[in-house]
Protein backbone atom coordinates (compact mmCIF):
# COMPACT_ATOMS: atom_id res chain seq x y z
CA UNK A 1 16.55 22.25 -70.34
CA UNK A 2 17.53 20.56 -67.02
CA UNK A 3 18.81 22.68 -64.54
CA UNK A 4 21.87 21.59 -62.12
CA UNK A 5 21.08 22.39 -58.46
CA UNK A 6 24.01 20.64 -57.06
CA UNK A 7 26.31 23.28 -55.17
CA UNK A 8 29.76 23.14 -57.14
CA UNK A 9 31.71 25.33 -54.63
CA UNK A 10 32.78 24.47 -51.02
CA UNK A 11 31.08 27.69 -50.26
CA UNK A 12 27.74 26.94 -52.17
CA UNK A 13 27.71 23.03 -49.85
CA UNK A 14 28.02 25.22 -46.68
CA UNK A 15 25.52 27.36 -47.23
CA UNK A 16 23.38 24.43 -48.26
CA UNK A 17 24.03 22.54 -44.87
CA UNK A 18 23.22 25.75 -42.92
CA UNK A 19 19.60 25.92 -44.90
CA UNK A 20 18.89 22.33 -44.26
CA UNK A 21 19.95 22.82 -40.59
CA UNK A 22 18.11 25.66 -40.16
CA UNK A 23 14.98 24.24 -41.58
CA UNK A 24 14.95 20.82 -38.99
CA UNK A 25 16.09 23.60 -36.17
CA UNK A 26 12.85 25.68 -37.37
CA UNK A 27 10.56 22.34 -37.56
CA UNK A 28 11.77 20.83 -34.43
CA UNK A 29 11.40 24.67 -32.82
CA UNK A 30 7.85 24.68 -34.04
CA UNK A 31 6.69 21.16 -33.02
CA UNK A 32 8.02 21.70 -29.55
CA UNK A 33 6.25 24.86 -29.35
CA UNK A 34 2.90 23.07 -30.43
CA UNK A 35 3.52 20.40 -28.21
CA UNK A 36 4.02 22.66 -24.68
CA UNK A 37 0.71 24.84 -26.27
CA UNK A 38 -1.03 21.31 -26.61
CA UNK A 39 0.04 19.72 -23.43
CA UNK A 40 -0.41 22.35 -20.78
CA UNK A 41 -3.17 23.65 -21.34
CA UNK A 42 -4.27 19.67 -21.55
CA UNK A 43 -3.01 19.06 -17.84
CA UNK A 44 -4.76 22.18 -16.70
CA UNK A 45 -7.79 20.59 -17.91
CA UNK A 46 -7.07 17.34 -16.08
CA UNK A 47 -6.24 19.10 -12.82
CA UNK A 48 -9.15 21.59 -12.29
CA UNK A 49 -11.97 18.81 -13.71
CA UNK A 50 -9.63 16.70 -10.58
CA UNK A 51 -10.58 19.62 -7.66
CA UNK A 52 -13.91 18.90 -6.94
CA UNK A 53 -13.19 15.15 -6.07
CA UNK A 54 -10.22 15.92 -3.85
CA UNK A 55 -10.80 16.52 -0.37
CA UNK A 56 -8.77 17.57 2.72
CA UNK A 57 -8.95 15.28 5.72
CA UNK A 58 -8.89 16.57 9.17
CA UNK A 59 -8.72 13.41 11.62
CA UNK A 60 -8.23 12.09 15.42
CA UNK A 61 -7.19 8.70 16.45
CA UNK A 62 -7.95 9.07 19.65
CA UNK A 63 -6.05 5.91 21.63
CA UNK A 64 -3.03 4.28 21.18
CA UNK A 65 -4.30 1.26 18.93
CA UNK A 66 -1.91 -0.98 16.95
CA UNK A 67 1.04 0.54 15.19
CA UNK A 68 -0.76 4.24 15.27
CA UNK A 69 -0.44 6.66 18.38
CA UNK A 70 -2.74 8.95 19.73
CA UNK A 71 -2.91 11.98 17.06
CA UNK A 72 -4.50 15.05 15.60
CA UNK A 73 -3.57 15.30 11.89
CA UNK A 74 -4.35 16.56 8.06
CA UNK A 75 -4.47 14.34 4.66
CA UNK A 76 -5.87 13.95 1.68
CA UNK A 77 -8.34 11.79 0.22
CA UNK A 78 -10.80 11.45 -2.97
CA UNK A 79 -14.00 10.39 -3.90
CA UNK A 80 -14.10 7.51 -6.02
CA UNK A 81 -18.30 6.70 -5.49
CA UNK A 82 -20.19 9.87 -5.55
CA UNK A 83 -23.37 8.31 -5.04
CA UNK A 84 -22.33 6.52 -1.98
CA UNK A 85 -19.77 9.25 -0.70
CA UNK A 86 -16.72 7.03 -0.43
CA UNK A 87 -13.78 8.56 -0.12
CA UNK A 88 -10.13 6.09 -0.72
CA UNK A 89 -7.26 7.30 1.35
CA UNK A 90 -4.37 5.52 2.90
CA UNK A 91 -4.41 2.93 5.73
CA UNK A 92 -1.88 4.49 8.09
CA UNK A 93 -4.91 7.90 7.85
CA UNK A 94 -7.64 5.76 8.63
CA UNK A 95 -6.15 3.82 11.19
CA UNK A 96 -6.50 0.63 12.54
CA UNK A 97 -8.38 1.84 15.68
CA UNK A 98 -10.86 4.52 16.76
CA UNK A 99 -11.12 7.19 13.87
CA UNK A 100 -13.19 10.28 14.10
CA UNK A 101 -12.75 12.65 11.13
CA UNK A 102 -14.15 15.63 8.58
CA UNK A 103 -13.61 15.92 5.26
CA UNK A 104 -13.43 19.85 3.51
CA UNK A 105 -14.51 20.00 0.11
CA UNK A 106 -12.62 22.17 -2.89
CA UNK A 107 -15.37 24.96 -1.91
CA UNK A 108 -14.41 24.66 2.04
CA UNK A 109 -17.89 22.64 2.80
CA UNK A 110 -17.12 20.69 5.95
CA UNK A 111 -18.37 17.10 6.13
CA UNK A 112 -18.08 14.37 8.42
CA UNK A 113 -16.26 11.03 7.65
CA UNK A 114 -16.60 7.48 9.61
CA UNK A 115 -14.41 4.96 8.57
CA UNK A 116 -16.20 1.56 6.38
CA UNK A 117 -12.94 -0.20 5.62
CA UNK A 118 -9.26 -0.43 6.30
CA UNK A 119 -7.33 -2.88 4.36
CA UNK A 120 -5.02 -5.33 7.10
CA UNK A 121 -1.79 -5.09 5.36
CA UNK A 122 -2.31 -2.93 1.68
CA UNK A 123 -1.80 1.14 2.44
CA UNK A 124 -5.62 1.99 1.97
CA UNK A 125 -8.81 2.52 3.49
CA UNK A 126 -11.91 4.25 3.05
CA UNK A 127 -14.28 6.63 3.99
CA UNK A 128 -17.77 7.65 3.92
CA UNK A 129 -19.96 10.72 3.86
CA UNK A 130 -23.43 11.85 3.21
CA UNK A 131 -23.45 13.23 -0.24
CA UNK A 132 -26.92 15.09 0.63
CA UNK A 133 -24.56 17.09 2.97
CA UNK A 134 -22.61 18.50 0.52
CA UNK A 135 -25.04 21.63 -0.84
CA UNK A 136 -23.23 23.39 -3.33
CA UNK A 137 -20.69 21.74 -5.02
CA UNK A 138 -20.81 19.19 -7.77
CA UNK A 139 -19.10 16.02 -6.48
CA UNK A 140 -16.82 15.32 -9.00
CA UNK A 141 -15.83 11.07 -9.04
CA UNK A 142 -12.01 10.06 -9.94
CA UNK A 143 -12.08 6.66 -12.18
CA UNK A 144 -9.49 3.84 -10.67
CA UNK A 145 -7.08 3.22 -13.43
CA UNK A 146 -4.62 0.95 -12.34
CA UNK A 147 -3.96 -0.59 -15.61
CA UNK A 148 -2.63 2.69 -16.58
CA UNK A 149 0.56 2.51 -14.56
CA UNK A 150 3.34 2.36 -16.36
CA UNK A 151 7.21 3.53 -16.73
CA UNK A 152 7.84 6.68 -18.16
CA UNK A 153 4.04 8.45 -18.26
CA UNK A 154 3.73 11.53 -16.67
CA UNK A 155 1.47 12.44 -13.57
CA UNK A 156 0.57 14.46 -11.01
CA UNK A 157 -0.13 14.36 -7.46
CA UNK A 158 -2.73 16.66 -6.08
CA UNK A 159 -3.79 16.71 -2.69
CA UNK A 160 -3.27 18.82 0.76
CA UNK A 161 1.07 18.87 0.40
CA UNK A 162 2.77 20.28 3.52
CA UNK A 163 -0.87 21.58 4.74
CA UNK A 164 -1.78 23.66 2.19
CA UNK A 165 -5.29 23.26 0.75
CA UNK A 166 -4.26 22.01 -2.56
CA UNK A 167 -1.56 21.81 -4.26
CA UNK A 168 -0.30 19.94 -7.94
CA UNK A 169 3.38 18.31 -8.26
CA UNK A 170 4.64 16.67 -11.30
CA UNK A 171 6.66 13.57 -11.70
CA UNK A 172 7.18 10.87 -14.04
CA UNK A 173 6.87 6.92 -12.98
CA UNK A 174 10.21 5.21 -13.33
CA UNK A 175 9.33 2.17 -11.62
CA UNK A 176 6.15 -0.25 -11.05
CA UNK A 177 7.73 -3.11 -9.33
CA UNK A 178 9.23 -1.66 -6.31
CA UNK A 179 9.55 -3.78 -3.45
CA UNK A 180 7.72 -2.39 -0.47
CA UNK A 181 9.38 0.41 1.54
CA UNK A 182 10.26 0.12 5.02
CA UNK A 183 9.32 2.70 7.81
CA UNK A 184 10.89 1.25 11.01
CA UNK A 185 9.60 -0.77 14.13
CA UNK A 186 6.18 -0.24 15.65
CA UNK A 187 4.96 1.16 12.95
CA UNK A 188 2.98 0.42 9.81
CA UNK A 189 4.92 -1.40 7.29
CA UNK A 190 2.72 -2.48 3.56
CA UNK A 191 3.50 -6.20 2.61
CA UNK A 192 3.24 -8.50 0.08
CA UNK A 193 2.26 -5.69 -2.89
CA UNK A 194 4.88 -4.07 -5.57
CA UNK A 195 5.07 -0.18 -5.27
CA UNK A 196 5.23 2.65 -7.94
CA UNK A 197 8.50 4.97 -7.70
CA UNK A 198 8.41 8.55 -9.15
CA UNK A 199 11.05 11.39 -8.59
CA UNK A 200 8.42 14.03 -6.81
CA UNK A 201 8.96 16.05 -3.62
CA UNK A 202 5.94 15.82 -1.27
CA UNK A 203 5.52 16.21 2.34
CA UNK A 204 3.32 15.79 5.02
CA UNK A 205 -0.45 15.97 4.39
CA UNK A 206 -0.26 14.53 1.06
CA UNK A 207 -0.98 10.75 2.23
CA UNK A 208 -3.88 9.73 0.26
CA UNK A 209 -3.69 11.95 -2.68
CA UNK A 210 -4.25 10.62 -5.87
CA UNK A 211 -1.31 10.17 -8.54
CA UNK A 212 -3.81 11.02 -11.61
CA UNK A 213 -2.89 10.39 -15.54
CA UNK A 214 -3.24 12.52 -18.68
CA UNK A 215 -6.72 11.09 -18.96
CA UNK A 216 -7.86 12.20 -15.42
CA UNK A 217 -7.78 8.53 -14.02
CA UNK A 218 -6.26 7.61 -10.51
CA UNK A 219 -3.54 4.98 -11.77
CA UNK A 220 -1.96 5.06 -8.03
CA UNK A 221 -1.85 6.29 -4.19
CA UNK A 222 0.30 8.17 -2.71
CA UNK A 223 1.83 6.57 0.12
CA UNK A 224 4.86 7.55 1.18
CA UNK A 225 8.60 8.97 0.53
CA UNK A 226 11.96 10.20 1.02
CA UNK A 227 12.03 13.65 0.96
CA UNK A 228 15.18 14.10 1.25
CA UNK A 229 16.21 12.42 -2.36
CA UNK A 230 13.03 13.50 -3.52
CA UNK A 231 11.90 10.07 -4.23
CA UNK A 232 7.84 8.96 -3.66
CA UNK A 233 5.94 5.89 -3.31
CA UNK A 234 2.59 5.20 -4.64
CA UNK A 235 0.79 2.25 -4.18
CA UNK A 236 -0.99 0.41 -7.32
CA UNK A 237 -4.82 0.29 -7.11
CA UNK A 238 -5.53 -3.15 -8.36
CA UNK A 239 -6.69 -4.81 -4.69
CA UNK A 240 -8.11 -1.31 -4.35
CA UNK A 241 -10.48 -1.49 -7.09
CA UNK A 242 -11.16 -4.87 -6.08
CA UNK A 243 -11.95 -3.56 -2.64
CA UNK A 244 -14.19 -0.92 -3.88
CA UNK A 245 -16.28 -3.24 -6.29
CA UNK A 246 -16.99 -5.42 -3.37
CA UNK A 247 -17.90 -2.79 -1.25
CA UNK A 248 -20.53 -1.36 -3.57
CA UNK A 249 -21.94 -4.82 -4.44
CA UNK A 250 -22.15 -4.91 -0.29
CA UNK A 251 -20.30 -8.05 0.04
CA UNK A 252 -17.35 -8.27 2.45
CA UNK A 253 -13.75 -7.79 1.40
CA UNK A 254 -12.11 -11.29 1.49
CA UNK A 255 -8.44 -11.05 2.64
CA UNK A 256 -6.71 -14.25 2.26
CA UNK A 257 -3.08 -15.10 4.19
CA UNK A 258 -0.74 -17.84 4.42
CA UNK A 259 1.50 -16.03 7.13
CA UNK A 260 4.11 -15.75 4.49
CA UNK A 261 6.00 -12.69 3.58
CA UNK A 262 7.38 -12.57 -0.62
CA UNK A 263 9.58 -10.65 -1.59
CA UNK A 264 10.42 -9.82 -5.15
CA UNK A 265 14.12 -10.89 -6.27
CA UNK A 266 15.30 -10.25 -9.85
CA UNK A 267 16.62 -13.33 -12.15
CA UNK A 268 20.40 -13.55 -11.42
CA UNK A 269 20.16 -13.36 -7.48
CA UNK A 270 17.38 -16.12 -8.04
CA UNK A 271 19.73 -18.24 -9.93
CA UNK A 272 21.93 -18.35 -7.07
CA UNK A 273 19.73 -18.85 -4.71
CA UNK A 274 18.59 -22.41 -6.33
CA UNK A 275 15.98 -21.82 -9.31
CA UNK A 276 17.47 -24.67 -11.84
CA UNK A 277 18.10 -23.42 -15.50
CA UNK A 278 15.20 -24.82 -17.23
CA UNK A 279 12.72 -23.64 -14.60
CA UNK A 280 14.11 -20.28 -15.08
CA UNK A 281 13.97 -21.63 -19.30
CA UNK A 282 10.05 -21.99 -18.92
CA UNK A 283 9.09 -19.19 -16.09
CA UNK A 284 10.78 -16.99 -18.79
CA UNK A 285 8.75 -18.24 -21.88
CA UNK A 286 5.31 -18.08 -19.68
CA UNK A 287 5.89 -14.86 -18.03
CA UNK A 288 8.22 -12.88 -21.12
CA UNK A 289 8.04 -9.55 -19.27
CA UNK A 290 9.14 -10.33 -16.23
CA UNK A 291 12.68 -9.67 -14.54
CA UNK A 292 12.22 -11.88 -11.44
CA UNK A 293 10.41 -14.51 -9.42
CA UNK A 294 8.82 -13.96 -5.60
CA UNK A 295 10.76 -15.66 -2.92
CA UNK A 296 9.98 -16.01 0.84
CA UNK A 297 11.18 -13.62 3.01
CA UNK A 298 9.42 -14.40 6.58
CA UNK A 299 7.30 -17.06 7.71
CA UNK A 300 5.57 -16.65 11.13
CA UNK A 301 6.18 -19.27 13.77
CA UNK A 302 2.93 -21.25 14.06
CA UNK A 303 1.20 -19.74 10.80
CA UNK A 304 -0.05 -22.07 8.28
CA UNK A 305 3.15 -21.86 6.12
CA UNK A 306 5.76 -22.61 8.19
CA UNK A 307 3.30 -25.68 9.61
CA UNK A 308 3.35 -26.67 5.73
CA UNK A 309 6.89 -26.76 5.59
CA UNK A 310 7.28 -23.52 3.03
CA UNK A 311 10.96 -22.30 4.50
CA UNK A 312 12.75 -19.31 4.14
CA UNK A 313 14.18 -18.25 0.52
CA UNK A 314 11.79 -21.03 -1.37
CA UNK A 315 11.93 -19.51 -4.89
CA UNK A 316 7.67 -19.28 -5.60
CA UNK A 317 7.12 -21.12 -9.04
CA UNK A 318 3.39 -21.55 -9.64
CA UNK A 319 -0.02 -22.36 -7.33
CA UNK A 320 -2.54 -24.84 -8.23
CA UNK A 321 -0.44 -25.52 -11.48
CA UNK A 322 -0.09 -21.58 -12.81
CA UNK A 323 2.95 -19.65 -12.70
CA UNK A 324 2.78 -16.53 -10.13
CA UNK A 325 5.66 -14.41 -10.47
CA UNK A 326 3.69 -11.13 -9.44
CA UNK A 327 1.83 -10.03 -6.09
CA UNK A 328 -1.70 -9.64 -7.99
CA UNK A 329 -2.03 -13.14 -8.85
CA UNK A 330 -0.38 -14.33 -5.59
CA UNK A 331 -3.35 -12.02 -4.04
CA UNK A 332 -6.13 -13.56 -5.66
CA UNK A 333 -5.51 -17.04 -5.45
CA UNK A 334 -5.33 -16.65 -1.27
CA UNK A 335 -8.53 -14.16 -1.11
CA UNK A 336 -10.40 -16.54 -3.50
CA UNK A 337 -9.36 -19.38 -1.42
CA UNK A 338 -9.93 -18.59 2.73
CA UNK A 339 -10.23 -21.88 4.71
CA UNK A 340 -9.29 -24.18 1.58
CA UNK A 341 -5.78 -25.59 0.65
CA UNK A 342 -3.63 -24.32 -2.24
CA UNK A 343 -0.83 -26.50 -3.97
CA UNK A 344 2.87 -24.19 -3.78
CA UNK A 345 5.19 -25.44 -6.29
CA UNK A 346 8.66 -24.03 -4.97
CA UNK A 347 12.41 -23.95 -6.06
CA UNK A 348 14.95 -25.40 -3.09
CA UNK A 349 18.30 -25.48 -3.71
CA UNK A 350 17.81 -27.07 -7.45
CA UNK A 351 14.92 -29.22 -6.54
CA UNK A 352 11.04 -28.89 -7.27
CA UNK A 353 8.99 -29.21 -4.48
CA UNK A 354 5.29 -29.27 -4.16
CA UNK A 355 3.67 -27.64 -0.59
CA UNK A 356 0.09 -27.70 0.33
CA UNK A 357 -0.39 -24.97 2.28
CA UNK A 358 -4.28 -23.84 4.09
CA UNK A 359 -5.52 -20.09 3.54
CA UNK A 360 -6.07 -18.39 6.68
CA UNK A 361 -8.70 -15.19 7.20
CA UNK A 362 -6.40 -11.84 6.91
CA UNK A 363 -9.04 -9.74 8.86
CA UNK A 364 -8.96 -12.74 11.59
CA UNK A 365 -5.67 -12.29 12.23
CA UNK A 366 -6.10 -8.54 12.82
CA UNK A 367 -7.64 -6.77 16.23
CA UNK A 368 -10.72 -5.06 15.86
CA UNK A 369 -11.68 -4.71 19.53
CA UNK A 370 -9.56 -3.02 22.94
CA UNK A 371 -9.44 -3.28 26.53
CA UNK A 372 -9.26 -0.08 28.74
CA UNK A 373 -7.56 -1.89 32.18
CA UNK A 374 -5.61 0.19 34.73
CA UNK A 375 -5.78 2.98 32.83
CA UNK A 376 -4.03 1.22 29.50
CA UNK A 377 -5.06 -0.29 26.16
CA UNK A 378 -5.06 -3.75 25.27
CA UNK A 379 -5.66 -5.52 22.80
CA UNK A 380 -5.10 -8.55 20.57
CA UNK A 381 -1.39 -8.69 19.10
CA UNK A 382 -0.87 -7.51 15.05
CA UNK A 383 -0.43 -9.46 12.50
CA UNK A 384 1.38 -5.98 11.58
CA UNK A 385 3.38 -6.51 14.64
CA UNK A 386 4.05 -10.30 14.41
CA UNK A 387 5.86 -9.37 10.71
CA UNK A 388 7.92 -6.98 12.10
CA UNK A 389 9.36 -8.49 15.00
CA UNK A 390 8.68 -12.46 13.13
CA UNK A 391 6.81 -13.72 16.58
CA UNK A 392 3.54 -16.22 15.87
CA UNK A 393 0.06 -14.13 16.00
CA UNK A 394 -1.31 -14.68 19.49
CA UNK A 395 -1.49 -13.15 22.79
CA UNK A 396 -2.93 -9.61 24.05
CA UNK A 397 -0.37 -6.56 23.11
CA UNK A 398 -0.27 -3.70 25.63
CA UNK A 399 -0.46 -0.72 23.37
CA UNK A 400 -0.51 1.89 26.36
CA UNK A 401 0.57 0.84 29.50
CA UNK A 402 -0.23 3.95 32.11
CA UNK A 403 -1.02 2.27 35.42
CA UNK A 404 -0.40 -1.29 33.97
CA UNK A 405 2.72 -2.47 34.40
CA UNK A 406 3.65 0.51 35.76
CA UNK A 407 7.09 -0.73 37.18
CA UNK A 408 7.94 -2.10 33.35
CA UNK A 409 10.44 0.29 31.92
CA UNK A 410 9.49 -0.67 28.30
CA UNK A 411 5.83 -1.38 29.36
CA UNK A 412 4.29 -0.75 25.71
CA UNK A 413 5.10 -2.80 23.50
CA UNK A 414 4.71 -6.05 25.83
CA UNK A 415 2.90 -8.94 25.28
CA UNK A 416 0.95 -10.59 27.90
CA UNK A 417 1.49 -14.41 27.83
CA UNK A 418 -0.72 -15.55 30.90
CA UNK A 419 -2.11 -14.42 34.13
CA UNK A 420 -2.10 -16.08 37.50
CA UNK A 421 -0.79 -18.90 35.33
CA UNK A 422 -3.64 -18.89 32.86
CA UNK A 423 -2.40 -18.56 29.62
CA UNK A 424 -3.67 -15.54 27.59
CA UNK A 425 -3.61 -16.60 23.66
CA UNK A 426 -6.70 -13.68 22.87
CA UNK A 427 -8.49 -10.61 24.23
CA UNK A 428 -11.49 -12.82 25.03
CA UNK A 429 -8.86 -14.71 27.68
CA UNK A 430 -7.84 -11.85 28.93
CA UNK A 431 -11.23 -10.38 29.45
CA UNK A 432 -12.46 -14.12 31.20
CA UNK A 433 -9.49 -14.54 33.39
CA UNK A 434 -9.31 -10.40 34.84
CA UNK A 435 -13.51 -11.03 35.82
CA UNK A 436 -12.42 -14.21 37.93
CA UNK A 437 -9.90 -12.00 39.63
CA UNK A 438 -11.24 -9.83 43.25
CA UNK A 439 -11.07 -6.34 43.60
CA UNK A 440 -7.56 -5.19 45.08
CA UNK A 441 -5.98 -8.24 44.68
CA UNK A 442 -2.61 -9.14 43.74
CA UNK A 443 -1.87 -10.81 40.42
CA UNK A 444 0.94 -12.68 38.36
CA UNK A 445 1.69 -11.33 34.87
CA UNK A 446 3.84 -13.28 32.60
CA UNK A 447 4.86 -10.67 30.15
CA UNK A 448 8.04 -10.10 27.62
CA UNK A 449 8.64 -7.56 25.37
CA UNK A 450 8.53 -7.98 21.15
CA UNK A 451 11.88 -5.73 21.01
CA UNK A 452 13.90 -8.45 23.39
C-alpha cells in the first residue's frame, strides 16, 4: 500500500520547511567548516615552505644619485635562483646609483648583496649573493608566476612590514590593469607597465616582498601603497621573468624605448577621444577581453617619437600589423627591436594613420656614471627625470650641489646647459670642457632649473 507523505495541515508544511531549512543550514554549516579546516592549514603550508626564500635587506645608497637620496634603510627581497643567489627586489631598493647592502636570512645568517641589475623604468632589480655563504639553512627558491594574476584569488604578502623580521598579510587582487601610480616630483615614478591593486595594509620595509599564491608561486611585487585607504600596489612579473631568464642565460637585458609614455584609457573615453566605430568593431573582436586601448600620454621633446610625428592622445591600434592594446606586447616589440624601425598604426581624431617610429636603447638613455666637482654630484640627466618634468634627455643634472652653485637657491635639481659657452649635452662634455679650465679660475655656467 502506498503511503501519503505530503503534510495535510498548515502545521505539518511548517514543520516540513523548518527540517529542510535546517538540513541546507546544517550542510552549508558543515562545508564551511571543512573548507576553513582545508584552507588554513593549506596557507600555513604555503607560508612557512615561503620563509626560507625571503630575506630582509639592510642597504646604503650612499650619494645623492638620480631620483634616490642619500639613505640608510630596511626591505625585503627573495630568492628566485638559488644556485646563483639572486635575489628580485624593487628598483627604488636597489637604486639607480651606488648600492652597498646585506641580506639576513629566515635563520638571521648575514650575507652580503651587490647589485647585477636595475631595471630603467619597471619597479625591480636584483641582487646577488654567494650561496656557499649561507651555512645552515636550506635556500628555499620562489617560482615567478605571473600568469597566475588574476581578479579575485587570494594572496599574501610576506616580507619585513613596518621593520619587523617577517610578517604575513592577506588580501585579495581586485584589479590587474591599474594604471601606474604616481609618487610626486624627483622621485621614482614606474611607466609604461599595468599594476595589480589589492585591499592590504603594509608599511615601510615591505618593498620587495613577494605577493605569493595558493600554490606558493610569486604572481607579483610589492611596490607600493596608500596606507591610509589601505590600498597596495604590486607590480606584475612578466618583464621580470623575462629579465631573470636573460640574466641566467648571461645575455644582457634589452630595454627598448620610443620616448613615449601610454597610458591605458578604457573604451568610452577612447571613443571620444577619436577611435572610429569600426576600429573599436574589430579591436573588440581581436582582443574580446579587453576594456580599453593605450593612448599617448607624453612624448619627450627630441625623442624618436615626437621626431616621428606620434602626438599627444594618438589612440595606439596595432605595430608592425598586430593589435597591442596591453603594455606586454607593447614591451616586446620595442626590446626585440633596439636600433630598427617599427610601423605605429594610430587613431587621430577619426582617421588611421600609419607612423614609423626608430627604437632607441632604454639603458642608453639612463646614467650609469657621476662626477664628484666642488664638492657635488653630477651626472647625466634621467630619462626618469625627463618624464616627469617632459624636458628632452640631455645635459648633466646636478644631483647635489654643496659648493657648486653655491649662490643657486634651488641648486639641485639644475641642469647644466654649457660652460664658458661650450655646450654640455653629456657627462663626457662636462668632464672635457672642466680639464681645459685652470686652477682658480673663474667660469660661466649656463644653468636652469627642471621645476621652472
Amino acid at each position: 500500500m502506498d503511503v501519503d507523505s505530503t503534510p495535510h495541515t498548515l502545521q505539518d508544511v511548517n514543520r516540513a520547511k523548518r527540517q529542510r531549512t535546517g538540513s541546507v543550514a546544517s550542510v552549508c554549516d558543515s562545508l564551511g567548516k571543512a573548507i576553513l579546516q582545508n584552507s588554513v592549514p593549506m596557507w600555513q603550508t604555503v607560508s612557512e615552505g615561503a620563509f626560507g626564500g625571503i630575506v630582509s635587506i639592510r642597504f646604503n645608497q650612499p650619494v645623492n644619485f638620480d631620483t634616490n637620496p642619500p639613505m640608510c634603510s630596511e626591505a625585503t627581497g627573495f630568492i628566485v635562483d638559488a644556485k646563483r643567489g639572486i635575489i628580485l627586489t624593487n628598483r627604488h631598493v636597489v637604486g639607480s646609483g651606488p648600492f652597498v647592502g646585506e641580506a639576513i636570512m629566515h635563520d638571521h645568517e648575514e650575507v652580503s648583496v651587490k647589485a647585477i641589475y636595475r631595471d630603467p623604468i619597471h619597479d625591480f632589480g636584483f641582487l646577488q649573493f654567494d650561496p656557499s655563504k649561507v651555512k645552515y639553512m636550506k635556500l628555499v627558491e620562489i617560482r615567478l608566476a605571473p600568469e597566475n594574476a588574476r581578479v579575485g584569488i587570494d594572496v599574501r604578502v610576506i616580507g619585513n612590514d613596518a621593520g619587523e623580521k617577517l610578517s604575513i598579510l592577506a588580501g585579495s587582487i581586485s584589479r590587474v590593469d591599474r594604471n601606474v601610480p604616481e609618487y610626486g616630483t624627483m622621485t621614482y615614478n614606474d611607466l609604461n607597465t599595468f599594476y595589480l591593486q589589492a585591499a592590504s595594509s603594509l608599511s615601510g620595509g615591505s618593498s620587495g616582498s613577494p605577493v605569493i599564491d595558493i600554490n606558493g608561486d610569486a604572481i607579483a611585487l610589492q611596490a607600493g601603497g596608500r596606507s591610509e585607504e589601505a590600498t597596495n600596489y604590486f607590480l606584475p612579473l612578466d618583464r621580470v621573468k623575462r629579465a631573470l631568464e636573460m640574466i641566467q642565460a648571461g645575455k644582457p637585458v634589452l630595454r627598448g624605448s620610443m620616448q613615449t609614455l601610454f597610458t591605458y584609457v578604457p573604451f568610452d573615453e577612447v571613443r571620444r577621444m577619436g577611435l572610429p566605430e569600426e576600429t573599436e568593431v574589430m579591436v573588440r573582436k581581436i582582443r574580446p577581453e579587453g576594456i580599453g586601448m593605450l593612448v599617448v600620454r607624453t612624448l619627450l621633446p627630441e625623442g624618436p617619437g615626437e621626431v616621428a610625428g606620434i602626438e599627444e592622445g594618438d589612440v595606439l591600434i596595432s605595430i608592425n600589423g598586430e593589435v597591442v592594446t596591453h603594455f606586454v606586447p607593447l614591451e616586446e616589440y620595442m626590446d626585440d627591436n633596439i636600433g630598427d624601425t617599427l610601423v605605429l598604426q594610430v587613431a587621430r581624431d577619426k582617421k588611421i594613420i600609419n607612423i614609423n617610429v626608430k627604437v632607441d636603447d632604454m639603458h642608453a638613455l639612463t646614467p650609469s656614471q657621476f662626477v664628484t666637482f666642488g664638492g657635488g654630484v653630477v651626472h647625466d640627466f634621467s630619462y626618469q627625470l625627463a618624464y616627469t618634468y617632459n624636458l628632452p634627455v640631455r645635459g648633466v643634472f646636478v644631483a647635489s650641489a654643496v659648493d657648486l652653485l653655491q649662490n643657486n637657491p634651488c641648486a639641485e635639481g639644475v641642469i647644466i646647459d654649457s660652460i664658458d659657452s661650450k655646450p654640455i649635452r653629456n657627462i663626457e662634455d662636462f668632464v672635457s670642457v672642466m680639464k681645459t679650465i685652470p686652477d682658480r679660475a673663474s667660469i660661466s655656467l649656463e644653468h636652469y632649473s627642471i621645476e621652472d
